[in-house]
C-alpha atoms as a PDB file:
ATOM      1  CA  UNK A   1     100.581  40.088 139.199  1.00  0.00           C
ATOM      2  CA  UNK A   2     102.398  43.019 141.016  1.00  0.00           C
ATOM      3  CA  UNK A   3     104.574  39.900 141.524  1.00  0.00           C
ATOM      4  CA  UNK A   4     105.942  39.331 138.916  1.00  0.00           C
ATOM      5  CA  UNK A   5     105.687  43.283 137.157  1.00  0.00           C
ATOM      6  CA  UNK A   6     108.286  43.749 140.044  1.00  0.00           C
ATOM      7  CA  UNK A   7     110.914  40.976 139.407  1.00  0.00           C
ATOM      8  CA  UNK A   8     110.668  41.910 135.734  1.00  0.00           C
ATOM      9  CA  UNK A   9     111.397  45.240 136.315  1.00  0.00           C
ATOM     10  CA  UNK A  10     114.256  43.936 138.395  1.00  0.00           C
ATOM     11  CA  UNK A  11     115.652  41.609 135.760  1.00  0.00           C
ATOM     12  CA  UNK A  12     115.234  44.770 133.145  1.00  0.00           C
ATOM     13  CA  UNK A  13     117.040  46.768 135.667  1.00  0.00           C
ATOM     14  CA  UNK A  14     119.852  44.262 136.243  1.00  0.00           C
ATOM     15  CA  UNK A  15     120.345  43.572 132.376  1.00  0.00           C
ATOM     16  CA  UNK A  16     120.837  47.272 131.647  1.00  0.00           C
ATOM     17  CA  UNK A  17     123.249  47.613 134.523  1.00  0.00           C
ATOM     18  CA  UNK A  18     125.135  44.527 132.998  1.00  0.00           C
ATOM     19  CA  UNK A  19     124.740  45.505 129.378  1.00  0.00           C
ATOM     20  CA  UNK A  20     126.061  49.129 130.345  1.00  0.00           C
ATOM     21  CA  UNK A  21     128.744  47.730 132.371  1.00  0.00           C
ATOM     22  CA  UNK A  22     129.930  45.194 128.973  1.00  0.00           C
ATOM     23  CA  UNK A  23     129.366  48.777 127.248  1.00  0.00           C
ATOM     24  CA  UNK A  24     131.680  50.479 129.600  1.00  0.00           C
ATOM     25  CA  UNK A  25     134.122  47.589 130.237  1.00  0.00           C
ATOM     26  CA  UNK A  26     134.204  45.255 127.537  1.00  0.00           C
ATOM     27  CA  UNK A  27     136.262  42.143 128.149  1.00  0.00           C
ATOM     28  CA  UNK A  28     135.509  39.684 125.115  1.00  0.00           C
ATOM     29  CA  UNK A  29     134.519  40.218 121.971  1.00  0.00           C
ATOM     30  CA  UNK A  30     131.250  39.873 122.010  1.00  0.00           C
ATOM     31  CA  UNK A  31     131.203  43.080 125.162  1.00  0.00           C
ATOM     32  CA  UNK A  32     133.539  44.691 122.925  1.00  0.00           C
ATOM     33  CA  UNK A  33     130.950  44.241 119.891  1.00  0.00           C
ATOM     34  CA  UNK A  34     128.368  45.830 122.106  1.00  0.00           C
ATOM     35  CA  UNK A  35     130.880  48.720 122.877  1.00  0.00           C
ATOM     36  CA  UNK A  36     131.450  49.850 119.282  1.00  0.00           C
ATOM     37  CA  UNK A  37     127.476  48.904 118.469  1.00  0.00           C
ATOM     38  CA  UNK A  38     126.879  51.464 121.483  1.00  0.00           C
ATOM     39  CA  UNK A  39     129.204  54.180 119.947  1.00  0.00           C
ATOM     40  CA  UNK A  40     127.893  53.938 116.092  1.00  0.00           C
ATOM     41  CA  UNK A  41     124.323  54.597 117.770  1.00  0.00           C
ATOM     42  CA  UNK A  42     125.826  57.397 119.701  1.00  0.00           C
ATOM     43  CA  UNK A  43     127.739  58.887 116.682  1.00  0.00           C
ATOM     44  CA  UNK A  44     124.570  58.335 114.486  1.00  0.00           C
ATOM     45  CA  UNK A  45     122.464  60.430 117.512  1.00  0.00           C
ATOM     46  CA  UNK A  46     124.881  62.991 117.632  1.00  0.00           C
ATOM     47  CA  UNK A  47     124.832  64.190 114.169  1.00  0.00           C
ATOM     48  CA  UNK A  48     121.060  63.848 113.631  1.00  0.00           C
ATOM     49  CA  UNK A  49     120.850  66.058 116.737  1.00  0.00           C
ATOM     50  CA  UNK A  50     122.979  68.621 115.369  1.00  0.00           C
ATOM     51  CA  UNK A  51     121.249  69.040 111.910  1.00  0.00           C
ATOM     52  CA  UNK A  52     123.648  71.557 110.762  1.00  0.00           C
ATOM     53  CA  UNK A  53     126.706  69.306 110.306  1.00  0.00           C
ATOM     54  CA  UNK A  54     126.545  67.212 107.150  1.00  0.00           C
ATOM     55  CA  UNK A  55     129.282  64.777 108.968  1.00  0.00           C
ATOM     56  CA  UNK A  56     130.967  62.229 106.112  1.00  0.00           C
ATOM     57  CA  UNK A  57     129.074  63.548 103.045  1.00  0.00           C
ATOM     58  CA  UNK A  58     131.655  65.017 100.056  1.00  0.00           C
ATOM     59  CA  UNK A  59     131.737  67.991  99.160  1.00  0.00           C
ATOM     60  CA  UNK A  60     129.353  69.532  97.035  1.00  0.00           C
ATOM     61  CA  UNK A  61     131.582  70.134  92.912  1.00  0.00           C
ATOM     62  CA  UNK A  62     130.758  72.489  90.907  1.00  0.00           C
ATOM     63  CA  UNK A  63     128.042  71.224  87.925  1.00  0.00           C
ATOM     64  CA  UNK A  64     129.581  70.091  85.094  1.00  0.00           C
ATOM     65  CA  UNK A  65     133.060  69.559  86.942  1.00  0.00           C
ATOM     66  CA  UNK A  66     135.842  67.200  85.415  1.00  0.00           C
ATOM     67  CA  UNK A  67     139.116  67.094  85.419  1.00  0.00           C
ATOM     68  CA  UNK A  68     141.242  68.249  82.485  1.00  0.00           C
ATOM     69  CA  UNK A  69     143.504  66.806  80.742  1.00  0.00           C
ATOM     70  CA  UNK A  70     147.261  67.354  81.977  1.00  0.00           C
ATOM     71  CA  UNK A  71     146.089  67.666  85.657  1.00  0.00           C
ATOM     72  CA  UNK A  72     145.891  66.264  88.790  1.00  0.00           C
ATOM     73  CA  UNK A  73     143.041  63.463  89.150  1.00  0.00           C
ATOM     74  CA  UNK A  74     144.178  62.710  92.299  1.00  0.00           C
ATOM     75  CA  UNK A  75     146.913  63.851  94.631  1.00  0.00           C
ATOM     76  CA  UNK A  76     149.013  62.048  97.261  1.00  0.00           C
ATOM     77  CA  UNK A  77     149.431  63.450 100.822  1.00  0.00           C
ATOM     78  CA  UNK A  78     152.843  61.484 102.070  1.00  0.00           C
ATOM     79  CA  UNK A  79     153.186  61.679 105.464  1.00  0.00           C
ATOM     80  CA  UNK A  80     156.045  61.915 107.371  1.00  0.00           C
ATOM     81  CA  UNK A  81     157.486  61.930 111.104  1.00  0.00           C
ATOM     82  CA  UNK A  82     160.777  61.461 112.915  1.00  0.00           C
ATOM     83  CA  UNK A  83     163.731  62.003 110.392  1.00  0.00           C
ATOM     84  CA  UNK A  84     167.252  59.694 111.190  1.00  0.00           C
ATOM     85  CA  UNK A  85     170.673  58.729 109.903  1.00  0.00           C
ATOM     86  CA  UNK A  86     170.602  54.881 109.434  1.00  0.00           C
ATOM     87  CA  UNK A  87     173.132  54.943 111.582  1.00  0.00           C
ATOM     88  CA  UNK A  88     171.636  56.052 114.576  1.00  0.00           C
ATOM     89  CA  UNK A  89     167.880  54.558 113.680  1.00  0.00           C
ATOM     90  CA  UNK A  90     166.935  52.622 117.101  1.00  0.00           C
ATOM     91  CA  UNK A  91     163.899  51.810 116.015  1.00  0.00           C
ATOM     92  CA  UNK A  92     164.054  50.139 112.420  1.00  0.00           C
ATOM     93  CA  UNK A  93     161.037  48.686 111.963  1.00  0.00           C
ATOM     94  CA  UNK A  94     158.953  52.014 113.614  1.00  0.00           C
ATOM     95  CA  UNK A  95     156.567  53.005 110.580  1.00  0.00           C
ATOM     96  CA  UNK A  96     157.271  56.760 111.870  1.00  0.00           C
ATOM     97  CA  UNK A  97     160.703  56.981 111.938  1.00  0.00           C
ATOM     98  CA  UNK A  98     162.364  57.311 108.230  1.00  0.00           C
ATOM     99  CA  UNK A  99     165.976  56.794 107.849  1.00  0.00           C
ATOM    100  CA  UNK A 100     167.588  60.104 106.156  1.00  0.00           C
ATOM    101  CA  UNK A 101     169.133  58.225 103.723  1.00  0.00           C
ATOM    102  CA  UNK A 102     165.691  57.368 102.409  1.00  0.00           C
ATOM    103  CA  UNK A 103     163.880  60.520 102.735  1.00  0.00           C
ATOM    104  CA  UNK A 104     166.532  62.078 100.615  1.00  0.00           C
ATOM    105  CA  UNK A 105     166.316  59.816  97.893  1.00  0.00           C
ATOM    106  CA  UNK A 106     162.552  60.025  98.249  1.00  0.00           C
ATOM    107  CA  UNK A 107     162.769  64.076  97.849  1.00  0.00           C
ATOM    108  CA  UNK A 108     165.389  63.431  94.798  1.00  0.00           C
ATOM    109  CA  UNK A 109     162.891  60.945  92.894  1.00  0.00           C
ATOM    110  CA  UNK A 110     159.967  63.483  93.673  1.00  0.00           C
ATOM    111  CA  UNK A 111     162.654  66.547  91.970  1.00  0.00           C
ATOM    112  CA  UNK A 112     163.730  64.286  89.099  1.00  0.00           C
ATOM    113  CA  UNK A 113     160.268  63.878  87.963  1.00  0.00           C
ATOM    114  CA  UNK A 114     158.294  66.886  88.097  1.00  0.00           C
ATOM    115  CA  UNK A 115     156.697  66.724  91.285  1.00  0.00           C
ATOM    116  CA  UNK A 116     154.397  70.037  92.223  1.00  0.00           C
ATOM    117  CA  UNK A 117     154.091  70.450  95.953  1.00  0.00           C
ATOM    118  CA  UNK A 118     151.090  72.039  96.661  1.00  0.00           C
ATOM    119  CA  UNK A 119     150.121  74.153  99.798  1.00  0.00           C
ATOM    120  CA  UNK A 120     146.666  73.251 102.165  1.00  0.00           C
ATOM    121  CA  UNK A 121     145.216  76.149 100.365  1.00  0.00           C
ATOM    122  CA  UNK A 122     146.032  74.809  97.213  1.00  0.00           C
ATOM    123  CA  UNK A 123     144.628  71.215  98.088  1.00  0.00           C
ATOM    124  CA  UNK A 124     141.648  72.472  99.844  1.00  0.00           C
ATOM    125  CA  UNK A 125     140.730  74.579  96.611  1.00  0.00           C
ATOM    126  CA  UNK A 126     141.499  71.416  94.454  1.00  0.00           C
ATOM    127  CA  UNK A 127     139.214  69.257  96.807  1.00  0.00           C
ATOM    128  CA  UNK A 128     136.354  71.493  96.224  1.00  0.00           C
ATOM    129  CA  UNK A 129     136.825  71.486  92.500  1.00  0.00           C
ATOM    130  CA  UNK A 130     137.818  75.272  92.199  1.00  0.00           C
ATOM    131  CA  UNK A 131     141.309  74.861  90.650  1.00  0.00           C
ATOM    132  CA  UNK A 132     143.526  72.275  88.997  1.00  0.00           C
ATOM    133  CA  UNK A 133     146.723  70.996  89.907  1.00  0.00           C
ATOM    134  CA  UNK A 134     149.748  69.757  88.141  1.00  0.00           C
ATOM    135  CA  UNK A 135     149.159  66.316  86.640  1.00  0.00           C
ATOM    136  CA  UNK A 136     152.046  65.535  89.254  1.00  0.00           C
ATOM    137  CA  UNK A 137     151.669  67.521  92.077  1.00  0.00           C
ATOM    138  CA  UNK A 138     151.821  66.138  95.853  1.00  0.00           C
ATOM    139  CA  UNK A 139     151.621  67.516  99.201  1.00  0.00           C
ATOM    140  CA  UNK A 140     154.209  66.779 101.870  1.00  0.00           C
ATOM    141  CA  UNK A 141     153.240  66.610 105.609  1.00  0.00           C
ATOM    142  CA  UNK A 142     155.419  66.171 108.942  1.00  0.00           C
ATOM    143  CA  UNK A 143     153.852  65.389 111.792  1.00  0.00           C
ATOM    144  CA  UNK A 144     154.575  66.583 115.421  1.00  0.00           C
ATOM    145  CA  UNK A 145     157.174  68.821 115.210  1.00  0.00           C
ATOM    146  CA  UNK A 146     160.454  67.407 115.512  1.00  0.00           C
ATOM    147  CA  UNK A 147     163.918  69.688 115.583  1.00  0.00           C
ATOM    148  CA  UNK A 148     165.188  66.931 112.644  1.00  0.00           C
ATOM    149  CA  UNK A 149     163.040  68.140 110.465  1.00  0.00           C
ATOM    150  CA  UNK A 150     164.603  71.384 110.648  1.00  0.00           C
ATOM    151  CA  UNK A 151     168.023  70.299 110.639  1.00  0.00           C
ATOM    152  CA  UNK A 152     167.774  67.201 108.277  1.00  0.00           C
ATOM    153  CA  UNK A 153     164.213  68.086 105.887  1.00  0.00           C
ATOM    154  CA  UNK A 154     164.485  71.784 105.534  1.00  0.00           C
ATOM    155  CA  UNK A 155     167.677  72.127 103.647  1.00  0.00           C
ATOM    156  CA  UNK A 156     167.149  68.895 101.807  1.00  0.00           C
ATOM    157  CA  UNK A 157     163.503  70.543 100.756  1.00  0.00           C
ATOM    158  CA  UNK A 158     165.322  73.900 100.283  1.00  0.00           C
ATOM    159  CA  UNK A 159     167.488  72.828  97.991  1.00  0.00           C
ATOM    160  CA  UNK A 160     164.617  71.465  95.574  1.00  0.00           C
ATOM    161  CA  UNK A 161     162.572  74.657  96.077  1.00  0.00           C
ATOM    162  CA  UNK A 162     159.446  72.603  97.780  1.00  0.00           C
ATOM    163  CA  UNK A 163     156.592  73.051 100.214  1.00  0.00           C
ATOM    164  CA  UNK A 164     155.926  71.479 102.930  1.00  0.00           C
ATOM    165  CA  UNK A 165     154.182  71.400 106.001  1.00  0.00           C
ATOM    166  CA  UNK A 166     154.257  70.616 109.713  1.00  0.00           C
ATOM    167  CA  UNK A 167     151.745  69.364 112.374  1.00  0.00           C
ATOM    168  CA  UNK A 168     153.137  71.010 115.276  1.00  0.00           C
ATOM    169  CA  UNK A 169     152.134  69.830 118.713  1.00  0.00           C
ATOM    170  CA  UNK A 170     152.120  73.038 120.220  1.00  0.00           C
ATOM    171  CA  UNK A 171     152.944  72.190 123.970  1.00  0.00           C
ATOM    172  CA  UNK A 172     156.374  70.731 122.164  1.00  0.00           C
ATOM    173  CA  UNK A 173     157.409  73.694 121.122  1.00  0.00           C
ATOM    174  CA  UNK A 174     160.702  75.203 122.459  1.00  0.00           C
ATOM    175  CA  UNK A 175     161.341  78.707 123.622  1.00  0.00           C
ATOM    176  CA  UNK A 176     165.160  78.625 123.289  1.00  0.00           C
ATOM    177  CA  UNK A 177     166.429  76.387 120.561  1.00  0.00           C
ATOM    178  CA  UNK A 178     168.414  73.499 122.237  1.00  0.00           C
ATOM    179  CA  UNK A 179     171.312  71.736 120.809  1.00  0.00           C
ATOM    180  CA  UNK A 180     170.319  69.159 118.336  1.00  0.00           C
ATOM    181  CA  UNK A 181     171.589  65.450 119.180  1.00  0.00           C
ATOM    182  CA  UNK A 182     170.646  63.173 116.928  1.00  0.00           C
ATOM    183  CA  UNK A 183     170.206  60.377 119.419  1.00  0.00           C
ATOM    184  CA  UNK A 184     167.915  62.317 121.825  1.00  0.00           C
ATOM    185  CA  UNK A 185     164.211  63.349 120.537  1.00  0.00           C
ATOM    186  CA  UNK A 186     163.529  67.266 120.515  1.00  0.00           C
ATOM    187  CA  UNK A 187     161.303  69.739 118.945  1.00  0.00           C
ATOM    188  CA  UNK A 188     161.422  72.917 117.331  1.00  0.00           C
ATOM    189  CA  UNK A 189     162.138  76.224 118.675  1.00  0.00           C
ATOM    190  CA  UNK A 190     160.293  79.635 117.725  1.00  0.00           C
ATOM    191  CA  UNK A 191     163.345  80.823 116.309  1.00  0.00           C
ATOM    192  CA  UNK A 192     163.183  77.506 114.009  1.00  0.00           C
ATOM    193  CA  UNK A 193     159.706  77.648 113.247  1.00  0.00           C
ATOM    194  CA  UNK A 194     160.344  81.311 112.030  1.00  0.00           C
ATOM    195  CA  UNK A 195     163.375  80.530 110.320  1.00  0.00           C
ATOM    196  CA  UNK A 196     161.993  77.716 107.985  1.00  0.00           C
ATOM    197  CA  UNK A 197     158.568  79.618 107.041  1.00  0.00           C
ATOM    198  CA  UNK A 198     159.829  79.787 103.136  1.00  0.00           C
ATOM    199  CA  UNK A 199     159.541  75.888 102.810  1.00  0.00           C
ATOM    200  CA  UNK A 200     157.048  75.115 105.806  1.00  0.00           C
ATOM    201  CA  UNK A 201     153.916  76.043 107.073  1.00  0.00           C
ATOM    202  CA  UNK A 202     152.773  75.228 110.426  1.00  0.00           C
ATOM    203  CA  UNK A 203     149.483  74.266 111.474  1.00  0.00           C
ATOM    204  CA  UNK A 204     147.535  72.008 114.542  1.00  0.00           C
ATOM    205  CA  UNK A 205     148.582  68.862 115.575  1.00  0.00           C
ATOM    206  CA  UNK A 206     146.169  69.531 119.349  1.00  0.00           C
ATOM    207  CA  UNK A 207     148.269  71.335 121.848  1.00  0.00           C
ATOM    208  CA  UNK A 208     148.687  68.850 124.394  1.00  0.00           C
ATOM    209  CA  UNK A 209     146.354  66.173 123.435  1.00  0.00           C
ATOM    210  CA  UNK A 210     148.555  64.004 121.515  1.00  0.00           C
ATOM    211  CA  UNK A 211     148.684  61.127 124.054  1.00  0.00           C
ATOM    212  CA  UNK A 212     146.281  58.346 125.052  1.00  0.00           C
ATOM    213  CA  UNK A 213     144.207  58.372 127.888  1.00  0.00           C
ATOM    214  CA  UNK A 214     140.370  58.432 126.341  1.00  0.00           C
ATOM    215  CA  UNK A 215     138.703  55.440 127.383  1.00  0.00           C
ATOM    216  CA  UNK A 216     136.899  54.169 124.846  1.00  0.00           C
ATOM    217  CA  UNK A 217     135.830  50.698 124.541  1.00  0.00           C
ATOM    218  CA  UNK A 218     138.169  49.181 126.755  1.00  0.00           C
ATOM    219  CA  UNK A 219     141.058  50.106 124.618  1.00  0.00           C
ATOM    220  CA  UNK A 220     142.989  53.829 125.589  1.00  0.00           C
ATOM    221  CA  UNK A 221     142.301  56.179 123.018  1.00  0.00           C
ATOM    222  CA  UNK A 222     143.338  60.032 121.727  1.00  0.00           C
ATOM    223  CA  UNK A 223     143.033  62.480 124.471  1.00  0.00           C
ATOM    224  CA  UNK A 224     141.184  64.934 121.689  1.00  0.00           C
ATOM    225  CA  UNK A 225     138.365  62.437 121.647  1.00  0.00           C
ATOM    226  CA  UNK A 226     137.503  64.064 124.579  1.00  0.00           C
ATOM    227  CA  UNK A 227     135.599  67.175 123.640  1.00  0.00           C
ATOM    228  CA  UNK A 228     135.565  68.861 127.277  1.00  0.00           C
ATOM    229  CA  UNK A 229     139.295  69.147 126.821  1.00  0.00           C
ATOM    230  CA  UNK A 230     139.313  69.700 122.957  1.00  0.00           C
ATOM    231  CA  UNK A 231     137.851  72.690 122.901  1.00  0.00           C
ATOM    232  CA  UNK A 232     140.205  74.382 125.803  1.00  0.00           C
ATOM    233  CA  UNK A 233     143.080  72.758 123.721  1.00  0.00           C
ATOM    234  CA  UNK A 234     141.719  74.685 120.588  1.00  0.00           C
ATOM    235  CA  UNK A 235     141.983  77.846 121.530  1.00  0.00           C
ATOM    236  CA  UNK A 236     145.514  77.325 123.638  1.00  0.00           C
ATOM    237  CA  UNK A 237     147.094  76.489 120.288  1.00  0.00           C
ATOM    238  CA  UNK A 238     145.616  79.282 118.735  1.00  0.00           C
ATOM    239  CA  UNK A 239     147.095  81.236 121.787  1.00  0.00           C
ATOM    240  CA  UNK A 240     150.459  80.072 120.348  1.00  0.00           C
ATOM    241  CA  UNK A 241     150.216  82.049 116.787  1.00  0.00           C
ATOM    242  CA  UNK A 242     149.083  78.740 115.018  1.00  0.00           C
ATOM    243  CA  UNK A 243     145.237  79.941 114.176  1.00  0.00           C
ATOM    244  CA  UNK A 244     144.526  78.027 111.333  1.00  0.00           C
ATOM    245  CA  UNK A 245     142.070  76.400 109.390  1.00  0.00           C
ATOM    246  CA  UNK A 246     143.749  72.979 109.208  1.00  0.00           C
ATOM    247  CA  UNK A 247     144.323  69.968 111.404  1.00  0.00           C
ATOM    248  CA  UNK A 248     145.989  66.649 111.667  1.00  0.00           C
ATOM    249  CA  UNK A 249     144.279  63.986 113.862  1.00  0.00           C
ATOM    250  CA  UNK A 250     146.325  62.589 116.583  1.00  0.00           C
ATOM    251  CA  UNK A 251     146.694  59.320 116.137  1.00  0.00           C
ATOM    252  CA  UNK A 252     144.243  59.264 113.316  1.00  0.00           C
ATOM    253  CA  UNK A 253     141.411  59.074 115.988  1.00  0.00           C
ATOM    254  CA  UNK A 254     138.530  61.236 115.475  1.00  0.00           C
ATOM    255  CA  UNK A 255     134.173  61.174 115.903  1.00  0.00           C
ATOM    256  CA  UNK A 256     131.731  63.226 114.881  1.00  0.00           C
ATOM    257  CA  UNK A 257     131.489  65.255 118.391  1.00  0.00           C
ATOM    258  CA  UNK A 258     135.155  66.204 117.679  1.00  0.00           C
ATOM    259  CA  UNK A 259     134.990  66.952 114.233  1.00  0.00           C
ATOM    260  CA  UNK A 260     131.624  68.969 115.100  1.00  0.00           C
ATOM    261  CA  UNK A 261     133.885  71.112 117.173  1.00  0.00           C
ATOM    262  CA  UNK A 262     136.612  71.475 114.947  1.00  0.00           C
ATOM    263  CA  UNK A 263     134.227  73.012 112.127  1.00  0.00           C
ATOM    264  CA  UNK A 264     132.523  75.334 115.069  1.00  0.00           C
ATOM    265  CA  UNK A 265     135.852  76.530 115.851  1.00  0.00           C
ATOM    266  CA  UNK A 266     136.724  77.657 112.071  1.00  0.00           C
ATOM    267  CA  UNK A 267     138.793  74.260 111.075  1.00  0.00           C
ATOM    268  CA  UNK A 268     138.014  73.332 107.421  1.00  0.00           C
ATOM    269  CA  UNK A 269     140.019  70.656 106.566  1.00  0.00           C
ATOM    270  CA  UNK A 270     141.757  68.111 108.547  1.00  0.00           C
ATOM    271  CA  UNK A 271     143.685  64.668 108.020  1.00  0.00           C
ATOM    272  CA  UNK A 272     143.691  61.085 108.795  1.00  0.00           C
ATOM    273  CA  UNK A 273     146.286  58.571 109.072  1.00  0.00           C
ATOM    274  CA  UNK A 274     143.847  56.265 106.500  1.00  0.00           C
ATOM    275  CA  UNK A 275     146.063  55.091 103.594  1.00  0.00           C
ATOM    276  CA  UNK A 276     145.034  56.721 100.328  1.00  0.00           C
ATOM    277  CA  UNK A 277     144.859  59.206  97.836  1.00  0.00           C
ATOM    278  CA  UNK A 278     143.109  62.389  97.858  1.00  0.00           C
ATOM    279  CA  UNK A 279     140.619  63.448  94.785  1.00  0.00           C
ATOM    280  CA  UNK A 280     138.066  66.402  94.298  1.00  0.00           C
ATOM    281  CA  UNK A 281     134.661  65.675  96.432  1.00  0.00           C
ATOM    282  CA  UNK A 282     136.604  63.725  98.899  1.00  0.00           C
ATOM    283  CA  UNK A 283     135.293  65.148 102.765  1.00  0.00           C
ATOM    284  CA  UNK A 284     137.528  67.963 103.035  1.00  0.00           C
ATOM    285  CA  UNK A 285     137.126  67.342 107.739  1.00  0.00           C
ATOM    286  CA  UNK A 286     138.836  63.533 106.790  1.00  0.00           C
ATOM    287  CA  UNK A 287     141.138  63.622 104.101  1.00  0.00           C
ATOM    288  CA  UNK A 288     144.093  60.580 103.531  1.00  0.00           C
ATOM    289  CA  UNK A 289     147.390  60.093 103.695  1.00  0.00           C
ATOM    290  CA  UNK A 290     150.271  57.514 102.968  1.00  0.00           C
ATOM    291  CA  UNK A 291     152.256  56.910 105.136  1.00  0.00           C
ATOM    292  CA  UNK A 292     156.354  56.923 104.257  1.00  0.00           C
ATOM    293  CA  UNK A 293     158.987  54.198 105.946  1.00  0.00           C
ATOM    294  CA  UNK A 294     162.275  53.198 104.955  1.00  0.00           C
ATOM    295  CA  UNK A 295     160.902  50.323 103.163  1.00  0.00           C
ATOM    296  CA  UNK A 296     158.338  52.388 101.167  1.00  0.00           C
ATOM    297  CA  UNK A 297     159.665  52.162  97.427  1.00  0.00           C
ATOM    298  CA  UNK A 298     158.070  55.619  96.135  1.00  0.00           C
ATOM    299  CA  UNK A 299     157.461  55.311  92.821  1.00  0.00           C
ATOM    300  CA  UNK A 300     155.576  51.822  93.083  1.00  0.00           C
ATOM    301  CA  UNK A 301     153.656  53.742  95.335  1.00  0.00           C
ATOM    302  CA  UNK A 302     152.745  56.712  93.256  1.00  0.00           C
ATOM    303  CA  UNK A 303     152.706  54.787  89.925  1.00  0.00           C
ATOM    304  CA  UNK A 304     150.049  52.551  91.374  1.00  0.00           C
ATOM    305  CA  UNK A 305     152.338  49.526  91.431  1.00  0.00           C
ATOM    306  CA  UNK A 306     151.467  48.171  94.870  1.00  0.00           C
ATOM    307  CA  UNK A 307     148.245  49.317  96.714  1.00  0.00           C
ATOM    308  CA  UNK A 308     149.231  52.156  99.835  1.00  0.00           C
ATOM    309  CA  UNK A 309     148.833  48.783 102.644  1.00  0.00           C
ATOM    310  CA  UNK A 310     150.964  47.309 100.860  1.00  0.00           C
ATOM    311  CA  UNK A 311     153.439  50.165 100.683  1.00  0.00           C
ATOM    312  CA  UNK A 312     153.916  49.937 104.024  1.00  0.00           C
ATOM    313  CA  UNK A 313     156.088  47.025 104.142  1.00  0.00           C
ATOM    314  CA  UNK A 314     157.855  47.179 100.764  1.00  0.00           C
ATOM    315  CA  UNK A 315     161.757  46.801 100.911  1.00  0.00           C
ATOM    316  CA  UNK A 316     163.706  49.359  99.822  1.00  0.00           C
ATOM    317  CA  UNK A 317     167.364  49.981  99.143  1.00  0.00           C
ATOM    318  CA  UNK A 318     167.385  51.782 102.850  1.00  0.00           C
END
């Protein structure tokens, strides 16, 4: 009997190390299923141990809320990146490079009819239900930090009197502004950052954790997955003057451990690269976005015309 209670142990023991190892290492689909099985259970554990964080619940709206007539019942976040000339666009079909061409007629559609842009503040106090917006108001994001969005966005923004923000990657930034090229990829200065503060505001894109390198599943993930170096990253950006209460995911790529830290380090909203619009109750930690190409024909896309997937690979004249 002590037999066999010993090769079952053994065959317990050598199916956990396997299943851990398929866990660890997945190499089919079915290893992989067991992966992302294993991390739902682990995400589920986390926030039940940490009672305090209400994780993917909305937010709570005032009773009686609605929205009145003439305002916002929903506003889009249009994200943005890398800003170009078609002319010296290398990467076409890159879903974060626009051509300028395109981002100018997007800002000149968005000025011709009406558009609001709204600060964070403004959207995280419309999220909760404790103002209104514009019927057409939107919020315009740029993420990273590049020098083109000085030189090619901020004037073009300037010259419609509108808000925007940028996601800075803080290790990016440059002490000394360098020359721009616009066939070499830079990012801003200081002096550029402090220069463009009447039509941007800066907040945290990580400090240095916007690469891969977080294995996860077999596949490489964010670097701010891992919460170790997340929280030394948090307070290095803040180091840098940009102490703020919102964030932009790199990559998209978040869990509960990392949003858990986010909110115990005073960040109250943050944002996803999900396509979609925002409305009031929506979880303020994991708000969406739409992302903006070339191809994206604007006004389809805010008038509801084509869902924001399909956006993504509309043709435009640019």
């Amino acid at each position: 009997m002590a037999r066999f209670v010993k090769v079952g142990s053994l065959i317990l023991a050598v199916l956990i190390i396997v299943y851990s190892f398929a866990v660890t290492h997945p190499t089919n689909a079915l290893s992989h299923k067991a992966c992302t099985s294993w991390e739902m259970v682990k995400d589920k554990s986390f926030m039940l141990t940490h009672y305090g964080f209400k994780g993917s619940k909305s937010n709570e709206l005032p009773v009686g809320f609605t929205v009145k007539p003439g305002t916002a019942k929903e506003v889009p976040v249009l994200m943005y990146h890398y800003i170009t000339p078609k002319a010296n666009n290398r990467e076409p079909g890159n879903k974060s490079v626009i051509n300028l061409e395109a981002f100018e007629e997007n800002m000149e559609y968005l000025h011709d009819e009406g558009y609001y842009t709204a600060t964070l503040e403004e959207l995280e106090q419309y999220v909760l239900g404790e103002i209104s917006l514009p019927e057409k108001s939107i919020v315009l994001t740029f993420d990273d930090g590049y020098q083109n969005n000085y030189i090619y966005a901020y004037p073009t923004l300037k010259k419609y009197g509108f808000h925007a923000t940028i996601f800075m990657i803080g290790s990016k930034i440059e002490e000394q502004t360098v020359a721009f090229d616009p066939n070499k990829k830079s990012f801003l200065s200081r002096a550029e950052i402090d220069a463009s503060q009447d039509v941007f505001e800066y907040h945290s894109h990580t400090y240095d954790l916007h690469r891969k390198g977080f294995p996860k599943c077999g596949e490489s993930k964010s670097l701010a997955l891992d919460t170790t170096l997340l929280q030394k990253d948090i307070q290095t950006i803040k180091a840098t003057g940009i102490d703020t209460p919102y964030f932009a995911y790199p990559f998209g790529e978040k869990s509960r451990q990392m949003i858990y830290d986010l909110k115990k380090n005073g960040y109250r909203m943050a944002f996803t690269v999900r396509q979609g619009f925002v409305k009031p109750g929506d979880p303020l930690i994991k708000l969406n976005r739409l992302t903006v190409t070339s191809r994206t024909n604007l006004p389809e896309l805010l008038q509801h015309k084509v869902t924001p997937q399909d956006a993504l690979n509309l043709n435009s004249s640019y």
